[in-house]
Protein backbone atom coordinates (compact mmCIF):
# COMPACT_ATOMS: atom_id res chain seq x y z
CA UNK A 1 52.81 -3.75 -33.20
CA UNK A 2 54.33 -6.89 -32.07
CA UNK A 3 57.62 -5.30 -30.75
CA UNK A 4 55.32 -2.83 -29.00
CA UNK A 5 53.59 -5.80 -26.74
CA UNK A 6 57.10 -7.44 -26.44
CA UNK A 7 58.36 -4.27 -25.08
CA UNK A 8 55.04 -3.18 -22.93
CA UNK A 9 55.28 -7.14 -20.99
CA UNK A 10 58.88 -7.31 -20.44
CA UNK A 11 58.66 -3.13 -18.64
CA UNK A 12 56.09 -4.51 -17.26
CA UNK A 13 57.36 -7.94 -15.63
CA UNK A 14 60.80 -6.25 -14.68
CA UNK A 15 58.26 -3.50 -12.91
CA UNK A 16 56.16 -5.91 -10.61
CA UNK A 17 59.65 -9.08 -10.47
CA UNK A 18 61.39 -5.98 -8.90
CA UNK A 19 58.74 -4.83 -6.59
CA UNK A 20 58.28 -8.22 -5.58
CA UNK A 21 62.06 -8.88 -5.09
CA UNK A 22 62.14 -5.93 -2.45
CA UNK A 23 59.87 -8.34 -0.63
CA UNK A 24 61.59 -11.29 -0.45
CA UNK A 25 65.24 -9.86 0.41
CA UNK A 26 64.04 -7.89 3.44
CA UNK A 27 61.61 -11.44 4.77
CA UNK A 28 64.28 -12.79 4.46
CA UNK A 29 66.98 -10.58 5.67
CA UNK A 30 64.57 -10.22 8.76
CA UNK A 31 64.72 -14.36 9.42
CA UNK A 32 60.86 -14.21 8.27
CA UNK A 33 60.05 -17.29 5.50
CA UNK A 34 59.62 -16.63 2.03
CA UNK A 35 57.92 -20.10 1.21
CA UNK A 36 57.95 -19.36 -2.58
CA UNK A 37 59.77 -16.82 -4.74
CA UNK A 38 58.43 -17.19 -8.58
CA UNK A 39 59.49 -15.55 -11.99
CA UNK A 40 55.84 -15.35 -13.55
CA UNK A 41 52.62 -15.83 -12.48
CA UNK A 42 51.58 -19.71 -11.76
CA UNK A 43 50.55 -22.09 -12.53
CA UNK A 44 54.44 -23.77 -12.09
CA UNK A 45 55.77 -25.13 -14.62
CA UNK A 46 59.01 -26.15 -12.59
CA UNK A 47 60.43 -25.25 -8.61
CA UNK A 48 63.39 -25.80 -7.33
CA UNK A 49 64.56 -25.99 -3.72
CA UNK A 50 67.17 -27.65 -1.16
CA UNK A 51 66.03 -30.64 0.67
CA UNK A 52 67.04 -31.64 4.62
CA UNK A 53 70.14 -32.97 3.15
CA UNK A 54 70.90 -29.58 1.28
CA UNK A 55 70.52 -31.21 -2.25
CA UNK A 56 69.31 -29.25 -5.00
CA UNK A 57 65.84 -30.86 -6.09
CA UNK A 58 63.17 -30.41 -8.91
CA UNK A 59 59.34 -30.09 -8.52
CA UNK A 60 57.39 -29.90 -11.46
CA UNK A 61 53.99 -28.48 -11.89
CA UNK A 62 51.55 -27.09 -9.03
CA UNK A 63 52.83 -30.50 -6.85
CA UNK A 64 52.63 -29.29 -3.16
CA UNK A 65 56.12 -29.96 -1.36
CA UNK A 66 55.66 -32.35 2.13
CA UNK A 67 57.19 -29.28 4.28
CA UNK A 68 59.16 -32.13 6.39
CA UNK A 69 61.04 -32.69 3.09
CA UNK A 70 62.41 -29.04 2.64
CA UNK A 71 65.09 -27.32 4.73
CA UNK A 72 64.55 -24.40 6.91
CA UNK A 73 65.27 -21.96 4.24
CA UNK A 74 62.19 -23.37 2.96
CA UNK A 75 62.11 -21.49 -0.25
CA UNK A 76 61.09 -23.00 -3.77
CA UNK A 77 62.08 -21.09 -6.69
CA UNK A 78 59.54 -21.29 -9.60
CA UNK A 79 59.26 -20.50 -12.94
CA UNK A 80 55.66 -20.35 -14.04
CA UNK A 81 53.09 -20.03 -17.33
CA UNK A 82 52.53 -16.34 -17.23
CA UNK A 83 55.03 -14.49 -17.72
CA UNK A 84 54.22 -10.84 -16.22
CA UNK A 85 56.77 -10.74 -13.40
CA UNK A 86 56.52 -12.66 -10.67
CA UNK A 87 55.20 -13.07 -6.41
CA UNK A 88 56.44 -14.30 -3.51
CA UNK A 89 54.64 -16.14 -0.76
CA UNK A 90 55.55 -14.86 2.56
CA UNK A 91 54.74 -17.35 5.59
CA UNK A 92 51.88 -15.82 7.49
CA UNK A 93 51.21 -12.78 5.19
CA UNK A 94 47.38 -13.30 5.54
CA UNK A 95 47.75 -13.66 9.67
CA UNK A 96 47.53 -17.72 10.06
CA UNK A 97 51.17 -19.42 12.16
CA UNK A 98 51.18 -16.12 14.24
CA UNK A 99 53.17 -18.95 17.23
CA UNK A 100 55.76 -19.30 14.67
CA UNK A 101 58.99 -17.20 14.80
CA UNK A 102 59.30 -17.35 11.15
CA UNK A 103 55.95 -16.18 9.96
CA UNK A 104 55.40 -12.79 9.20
CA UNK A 105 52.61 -11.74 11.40
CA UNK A 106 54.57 -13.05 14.07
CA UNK A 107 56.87 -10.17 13.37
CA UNK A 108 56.90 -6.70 15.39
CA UNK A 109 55.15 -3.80 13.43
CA UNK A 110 58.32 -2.41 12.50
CA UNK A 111 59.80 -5.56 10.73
CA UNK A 112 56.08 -6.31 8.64
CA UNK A 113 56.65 -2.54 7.79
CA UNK A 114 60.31 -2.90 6.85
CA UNK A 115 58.90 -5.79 4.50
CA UNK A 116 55.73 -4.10 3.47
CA UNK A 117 57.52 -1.00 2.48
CA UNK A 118 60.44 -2.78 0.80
CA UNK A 119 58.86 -3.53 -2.49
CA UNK A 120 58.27 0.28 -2.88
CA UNK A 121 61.64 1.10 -2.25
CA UNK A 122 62.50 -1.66 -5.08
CA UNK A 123 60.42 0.40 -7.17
CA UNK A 124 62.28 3.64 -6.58
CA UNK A 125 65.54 2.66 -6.59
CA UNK A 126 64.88 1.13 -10.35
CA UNK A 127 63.75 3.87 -11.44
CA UNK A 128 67.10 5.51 -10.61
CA UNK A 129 69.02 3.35 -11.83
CA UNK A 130 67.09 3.27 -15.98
CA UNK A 131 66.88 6.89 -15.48
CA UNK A 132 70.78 6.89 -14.68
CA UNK A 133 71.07 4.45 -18.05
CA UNK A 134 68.90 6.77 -20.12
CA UNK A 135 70.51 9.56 -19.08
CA UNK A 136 74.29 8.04 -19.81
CA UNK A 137 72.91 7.25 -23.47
CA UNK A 138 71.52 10.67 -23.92
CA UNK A 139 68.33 12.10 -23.35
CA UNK A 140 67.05 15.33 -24.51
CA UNK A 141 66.90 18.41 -22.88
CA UNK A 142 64.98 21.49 -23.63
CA UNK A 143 66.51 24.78 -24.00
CA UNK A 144 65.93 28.70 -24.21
CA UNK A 145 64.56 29.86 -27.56
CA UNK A 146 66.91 32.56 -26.90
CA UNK A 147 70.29 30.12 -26.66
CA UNK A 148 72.13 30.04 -29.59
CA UNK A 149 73.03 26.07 -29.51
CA UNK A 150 71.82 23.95 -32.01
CA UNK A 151 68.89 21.88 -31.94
CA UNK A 152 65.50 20.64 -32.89
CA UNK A 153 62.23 22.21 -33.03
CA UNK A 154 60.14 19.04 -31.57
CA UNK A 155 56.75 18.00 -30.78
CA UNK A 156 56.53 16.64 -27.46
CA UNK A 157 52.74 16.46 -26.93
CA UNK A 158 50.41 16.16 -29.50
CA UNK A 159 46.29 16.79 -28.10
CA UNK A 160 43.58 14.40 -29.82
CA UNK A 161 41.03 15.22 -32.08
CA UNK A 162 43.44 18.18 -33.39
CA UNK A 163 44.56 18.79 -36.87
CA UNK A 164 47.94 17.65 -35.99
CA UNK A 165 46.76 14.13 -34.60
CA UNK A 166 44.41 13.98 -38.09
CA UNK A 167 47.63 14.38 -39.96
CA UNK A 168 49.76 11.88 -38.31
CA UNK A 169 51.91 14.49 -36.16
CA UNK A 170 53.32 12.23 -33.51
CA UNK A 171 55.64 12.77 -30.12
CA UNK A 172 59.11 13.31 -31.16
CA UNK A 173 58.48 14.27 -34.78
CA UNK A 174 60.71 17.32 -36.12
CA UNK A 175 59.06 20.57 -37.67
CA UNK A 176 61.09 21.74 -40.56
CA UNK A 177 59.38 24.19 -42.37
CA UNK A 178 55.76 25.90 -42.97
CA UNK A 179 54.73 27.03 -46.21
CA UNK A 180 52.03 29.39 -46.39
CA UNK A 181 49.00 29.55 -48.93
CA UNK A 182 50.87 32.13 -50.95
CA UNK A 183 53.57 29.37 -51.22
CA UNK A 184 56.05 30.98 -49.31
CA UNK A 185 58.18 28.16 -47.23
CA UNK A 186 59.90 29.50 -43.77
CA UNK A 187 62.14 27.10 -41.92
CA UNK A 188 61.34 26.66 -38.67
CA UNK A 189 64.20 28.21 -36.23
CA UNK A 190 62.06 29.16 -32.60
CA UNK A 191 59.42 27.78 -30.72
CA UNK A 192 57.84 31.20 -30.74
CA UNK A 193 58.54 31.61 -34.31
CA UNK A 194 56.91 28.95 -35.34
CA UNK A 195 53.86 29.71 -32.84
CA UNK A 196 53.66 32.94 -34.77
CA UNK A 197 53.52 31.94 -38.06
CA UNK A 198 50.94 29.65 -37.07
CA UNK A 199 48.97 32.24 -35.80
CA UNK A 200 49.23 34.37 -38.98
CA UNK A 201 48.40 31.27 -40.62
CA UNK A 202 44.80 30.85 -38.57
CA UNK A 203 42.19 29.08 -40.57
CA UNK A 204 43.89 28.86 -43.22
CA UNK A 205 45.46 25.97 -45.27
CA UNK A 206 49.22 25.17 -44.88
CA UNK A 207 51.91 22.70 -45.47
CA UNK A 208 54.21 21.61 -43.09
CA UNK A 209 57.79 19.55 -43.38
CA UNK A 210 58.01 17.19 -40.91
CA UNK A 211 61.13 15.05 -40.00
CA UNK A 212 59.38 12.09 -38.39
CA UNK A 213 61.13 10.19 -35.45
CA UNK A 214 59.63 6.60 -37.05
CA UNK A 215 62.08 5.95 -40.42
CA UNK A 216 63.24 8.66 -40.18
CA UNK A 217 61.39 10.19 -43.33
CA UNK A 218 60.57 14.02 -43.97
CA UNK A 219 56.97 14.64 -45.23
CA UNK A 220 55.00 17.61 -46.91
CA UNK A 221 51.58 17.50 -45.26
CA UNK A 222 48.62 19.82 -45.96
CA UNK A 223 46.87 21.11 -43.13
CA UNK A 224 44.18 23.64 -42.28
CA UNK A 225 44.92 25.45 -38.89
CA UNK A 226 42.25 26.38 -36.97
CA UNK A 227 40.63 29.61 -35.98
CA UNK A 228 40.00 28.57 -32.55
CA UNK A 229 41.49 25.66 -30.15
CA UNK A 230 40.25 24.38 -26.83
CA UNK A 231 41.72 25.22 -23.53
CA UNK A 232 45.00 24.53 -23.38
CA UNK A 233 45.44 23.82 -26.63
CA UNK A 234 47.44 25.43 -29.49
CA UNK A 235 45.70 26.42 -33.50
CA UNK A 236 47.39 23.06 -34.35
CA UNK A 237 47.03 20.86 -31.14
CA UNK A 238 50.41 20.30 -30.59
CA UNK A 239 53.11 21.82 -27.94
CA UNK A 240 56.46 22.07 -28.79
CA UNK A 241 60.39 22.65 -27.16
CA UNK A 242 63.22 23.13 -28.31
CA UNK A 243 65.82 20.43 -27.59
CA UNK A 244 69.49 19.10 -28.19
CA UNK A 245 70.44 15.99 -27.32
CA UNK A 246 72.31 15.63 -23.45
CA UNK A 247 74.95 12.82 -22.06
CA UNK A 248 76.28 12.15 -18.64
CA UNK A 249 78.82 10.50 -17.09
CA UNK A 250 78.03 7.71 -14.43
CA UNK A 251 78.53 9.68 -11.45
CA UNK A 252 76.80 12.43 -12.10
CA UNK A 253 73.96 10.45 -14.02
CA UNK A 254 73.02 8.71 -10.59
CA UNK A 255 73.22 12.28 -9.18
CA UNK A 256 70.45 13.50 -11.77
CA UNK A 257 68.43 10.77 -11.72
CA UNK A 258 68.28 10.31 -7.93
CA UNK A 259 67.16 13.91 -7.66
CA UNK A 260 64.93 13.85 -10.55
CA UNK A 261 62.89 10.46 -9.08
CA UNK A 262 62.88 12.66 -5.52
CA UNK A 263 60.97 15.54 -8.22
CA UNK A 264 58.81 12.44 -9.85
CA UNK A 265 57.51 11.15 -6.26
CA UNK A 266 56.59 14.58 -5.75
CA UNK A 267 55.04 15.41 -8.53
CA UNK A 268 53.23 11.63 -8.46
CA UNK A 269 51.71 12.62 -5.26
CA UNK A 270 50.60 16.12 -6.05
CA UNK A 271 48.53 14.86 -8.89
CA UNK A 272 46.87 11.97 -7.07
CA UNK A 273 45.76 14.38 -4.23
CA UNK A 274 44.46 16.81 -7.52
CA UNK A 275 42.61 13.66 -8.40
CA UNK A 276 41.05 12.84 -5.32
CA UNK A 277 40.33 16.20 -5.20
CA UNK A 278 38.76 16.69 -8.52
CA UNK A 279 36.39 13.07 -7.56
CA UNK A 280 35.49 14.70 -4.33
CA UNK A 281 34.05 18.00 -5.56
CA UNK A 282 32.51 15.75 -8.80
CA UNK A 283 35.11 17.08 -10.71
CA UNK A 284 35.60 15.16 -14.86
CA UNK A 285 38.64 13.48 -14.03
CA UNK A 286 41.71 14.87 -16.60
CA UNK A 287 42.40 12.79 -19.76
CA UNK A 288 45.89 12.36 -17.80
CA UNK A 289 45.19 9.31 -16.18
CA UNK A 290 45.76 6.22 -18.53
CA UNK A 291 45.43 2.58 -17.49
CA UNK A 292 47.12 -0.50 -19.34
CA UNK A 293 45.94 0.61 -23.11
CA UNK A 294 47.14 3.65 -22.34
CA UNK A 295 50.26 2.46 -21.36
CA UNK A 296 50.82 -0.04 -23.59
CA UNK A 297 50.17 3.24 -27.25
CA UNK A 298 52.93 5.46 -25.17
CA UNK A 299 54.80 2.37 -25.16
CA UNK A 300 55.07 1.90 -28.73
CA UNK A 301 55.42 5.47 -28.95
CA UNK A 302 58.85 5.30 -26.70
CA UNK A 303 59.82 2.29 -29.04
CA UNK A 304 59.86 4.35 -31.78
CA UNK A 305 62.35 6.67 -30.26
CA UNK A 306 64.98 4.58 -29.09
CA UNK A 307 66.22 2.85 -25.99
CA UNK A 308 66.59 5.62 -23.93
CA UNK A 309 63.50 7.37 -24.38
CA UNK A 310 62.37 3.47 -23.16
CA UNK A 311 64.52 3.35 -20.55
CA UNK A 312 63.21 7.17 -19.01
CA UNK A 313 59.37 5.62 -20.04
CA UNK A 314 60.26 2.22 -17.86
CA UNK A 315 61.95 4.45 -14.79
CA UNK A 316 59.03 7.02 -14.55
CA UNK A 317 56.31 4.16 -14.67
CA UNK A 318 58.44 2.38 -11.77
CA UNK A 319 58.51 5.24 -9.93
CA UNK A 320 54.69 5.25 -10.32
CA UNK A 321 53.92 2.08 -9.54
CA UNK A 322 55.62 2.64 -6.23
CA UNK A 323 53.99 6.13 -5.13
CA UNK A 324 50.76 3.85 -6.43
CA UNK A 325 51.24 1.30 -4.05
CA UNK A 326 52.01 3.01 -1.04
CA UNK A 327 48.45 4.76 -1.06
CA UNK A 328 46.82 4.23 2.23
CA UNK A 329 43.59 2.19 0.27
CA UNK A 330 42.73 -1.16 0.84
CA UNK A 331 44.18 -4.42 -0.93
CA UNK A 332 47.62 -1.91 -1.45
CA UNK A 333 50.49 -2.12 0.67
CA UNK A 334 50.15 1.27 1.60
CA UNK A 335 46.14 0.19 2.98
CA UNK A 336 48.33 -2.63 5.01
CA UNK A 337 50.80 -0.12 6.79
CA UNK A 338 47.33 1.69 7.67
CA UNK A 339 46.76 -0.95 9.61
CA UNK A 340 49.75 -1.55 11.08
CA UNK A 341 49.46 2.09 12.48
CA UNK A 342 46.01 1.19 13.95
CA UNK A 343 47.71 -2.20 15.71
CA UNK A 344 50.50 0.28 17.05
CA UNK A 345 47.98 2.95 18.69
CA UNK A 346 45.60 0.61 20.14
CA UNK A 347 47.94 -2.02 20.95
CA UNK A 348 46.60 -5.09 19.53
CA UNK A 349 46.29 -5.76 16.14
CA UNK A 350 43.15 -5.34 14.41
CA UNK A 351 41.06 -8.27 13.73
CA UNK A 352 41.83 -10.21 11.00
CA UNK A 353 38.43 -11.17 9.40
CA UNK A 354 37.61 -7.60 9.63
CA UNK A 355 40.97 -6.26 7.96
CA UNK A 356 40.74 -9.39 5.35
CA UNK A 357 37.43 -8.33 4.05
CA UNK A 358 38.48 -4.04 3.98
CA UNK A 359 41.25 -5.75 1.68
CA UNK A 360 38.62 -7.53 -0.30
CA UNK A 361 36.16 -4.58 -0.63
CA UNK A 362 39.23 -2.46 -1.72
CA UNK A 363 40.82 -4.70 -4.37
CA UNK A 364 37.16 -5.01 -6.07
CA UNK A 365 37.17 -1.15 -5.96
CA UNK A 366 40.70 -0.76 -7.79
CA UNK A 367 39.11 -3.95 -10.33
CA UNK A 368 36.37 -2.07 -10.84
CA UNK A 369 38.70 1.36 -11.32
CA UNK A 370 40.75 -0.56 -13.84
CA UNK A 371 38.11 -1.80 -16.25
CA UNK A 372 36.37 1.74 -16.64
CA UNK A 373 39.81 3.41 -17.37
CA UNK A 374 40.46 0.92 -19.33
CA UNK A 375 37.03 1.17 -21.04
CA UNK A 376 37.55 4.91 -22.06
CA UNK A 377 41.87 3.77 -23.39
CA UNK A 378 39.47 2.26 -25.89
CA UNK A 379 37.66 4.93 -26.60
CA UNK A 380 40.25 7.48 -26.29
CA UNK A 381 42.80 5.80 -28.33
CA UNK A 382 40.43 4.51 -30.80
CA UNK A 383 41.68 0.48 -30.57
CA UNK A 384 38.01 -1.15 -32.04
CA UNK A 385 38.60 1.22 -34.97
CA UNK A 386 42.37 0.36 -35.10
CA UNK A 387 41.75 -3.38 -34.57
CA UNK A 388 38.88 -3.06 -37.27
CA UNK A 389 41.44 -2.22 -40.08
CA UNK A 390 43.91 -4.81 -39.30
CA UNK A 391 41.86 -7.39 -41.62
């Protein structure tokens, strides 16, 4: 449990530090000032920055820095309290010193874009690069039933409420073997074979051998397939692949895993216009979506499976995060390049108590989005119940 959270905060920190690094190297590439660049959220604990003289000096705490004390880079580093990645504070991000040269809304629409944009980029190009990592470790790949290599027979979804979720089937477990009421034991060779047997098998009791992923122990479990299953759903609640374990070389790793994040985007997008879709036409909205509970239980799930399963987990939630924030909605930095599109068809830039309080409306929207599906992570994944046990 504890390694779990370790590993959820530090995906997430590198997540947002990186998206917020994209930010700060193209201000200031573009000559616009970055006033504060921090690791963690504040409140500081310490800053550093140059001085006139271009000494190195300490601040400690939330102390504001006299500005005529600073050089013109006029950057303090910071480490602060919280440690969930980090922010920078670009000079005139909000619209105030639009005279100055150095401020960011005194910037043409296509260097705020550039900067705007440049956090999603961040996010992209990290998730190449773990996916490249993950991919040089070894990652598995499913193959053809039919394809005489060897591998595993693997669960790699496992639907809740099922008999296999009652059992304690999880993601990346191994089936071995079924035996049958009549005590007959078949190892498991096929995907389909194994989806035949089961239905044979329907409503009645079984035992299956399961290698699971977490100690790597086999168990004999008892469980009664059903006659019937949901939509989408198998007798047992579980889908399976068969897989065998996949390494690259660096080259052609970046290859894959640039392509695959161009498939991820892609797919990313498809299922938020699905979404908006499915909210339009009052649509139940698919148990798909997850917030940070969510995240946080397939976390410990990729934990369990090793450091590249993390590493692919990490990449595809980067690669999220950035399709995610490049939605034209309010209070995201896609809702700002809306904007910036307005400014460039009227010519003039929209008014800045009116586009502050769209902003404000939006991020209370996307607060108010986050606590319900958060709400039902609770509910889906059981956590009062879980908690409840812990004492």
């Amino acid at each position: 449990m504890l390694l779990t959270i370790i590993i959820f905060f530090l995906i997430l920190g590198l997540l947002v530090l990186v998206h917020e690094l994209g930010h700060f190297l193209v201000a200031k590439r573009n000559g616009v000032t970055a006033e504060e660049f921090g690791f963690g959220f504040p409140p500081r604990i310490v800053g550093l920055y140059r001085n006139k003289d271009g000494k190195i000096k300490i601040v400690w705490g939330n102390k504001e820095i006299e500005k005529n004390i600073l050089s013109e880079e006029n950057t303090v580093y910071s480490i602060n309290l919280i440690p969930l990645g980090g922010f920078v504070k670009i000079k005139g991000e909000n619209g105030e010193d639009k005279s100055d040269p150095q401020s960011f809304s005194n910037q043409s629409v296509w260097v705020r874009f550039k900067i705007l944009s440049a956090g999603v980029f961040m996010n992209f190009i990290l998730g190449i690069v773990l996916l490249a990592f993950a991919l040089q470790i070894g990652l598995p790949d499913a193959v053809s039933d039919e394809i005489d290599v060897p591998g595993k027979i693997q669960v790699i979804q496992v639907a809740q409420n099922s008999p296999a979720s009652d059992i304690g089937v999880e993601l990346g477990d191994e089936l071995l073997a079924i035996e049958n009421s009549s005590k007959e034991k078949t190892s498991i060779k096929s995907v389909a074979q194994f989806q035949e047997l089961i239905q044979k098998n329907a409503g009645q009791e079984i035992v299956l051998s399961v290698q699971h992923v977490e100690k790597d122990r086999v168990s004999e479990i008892p469980v009664k397939v059903r006659e019937s299953a949901p939509e989408g759903e198998g007798l047992l609640g579980i889908a399976l692949a068969k897989t065998t374990i996949t390494k690259y070389g660096f080259f052609e790793s970046f290859w894959i895993a640039t392509r695959n994040t161009v498939f991820f985007i892609g797919a990313i997008v498809a299922f938020v216009v699905s979404l908006i879709g499915d909210l339009i036409t009052s649509k139940p909205v698919g148990a798909e979506v997850a917030g940070p509970v969510g995240i946080a239980v397939l976390t410990g799930q990729m934990a369990k499976l090793g450091l590249a399963y993390i590493l692919q987990f990490a990449a595809i939630l980067s690669i999220n995060l950035g399709v995610i924030n490049f939605l034209p909605f309010p209070a995201l930095d896609g809702g700002r390049v809306i904007f910036l599109i307005i400014e460039k068809i009227k010519g003039s830039p929209v008014s800045q108590k009116i586009e502050g309080y769209v902003h404000t409306v939006g991020f209370v929207i996307l607060l108010g989005l986050m606590v319900l599906v958060t709400a039902r992570d609770f509910v889906n994944f059981e956590i009062v119940d879980k908690v409840k046990n812990l004492f």
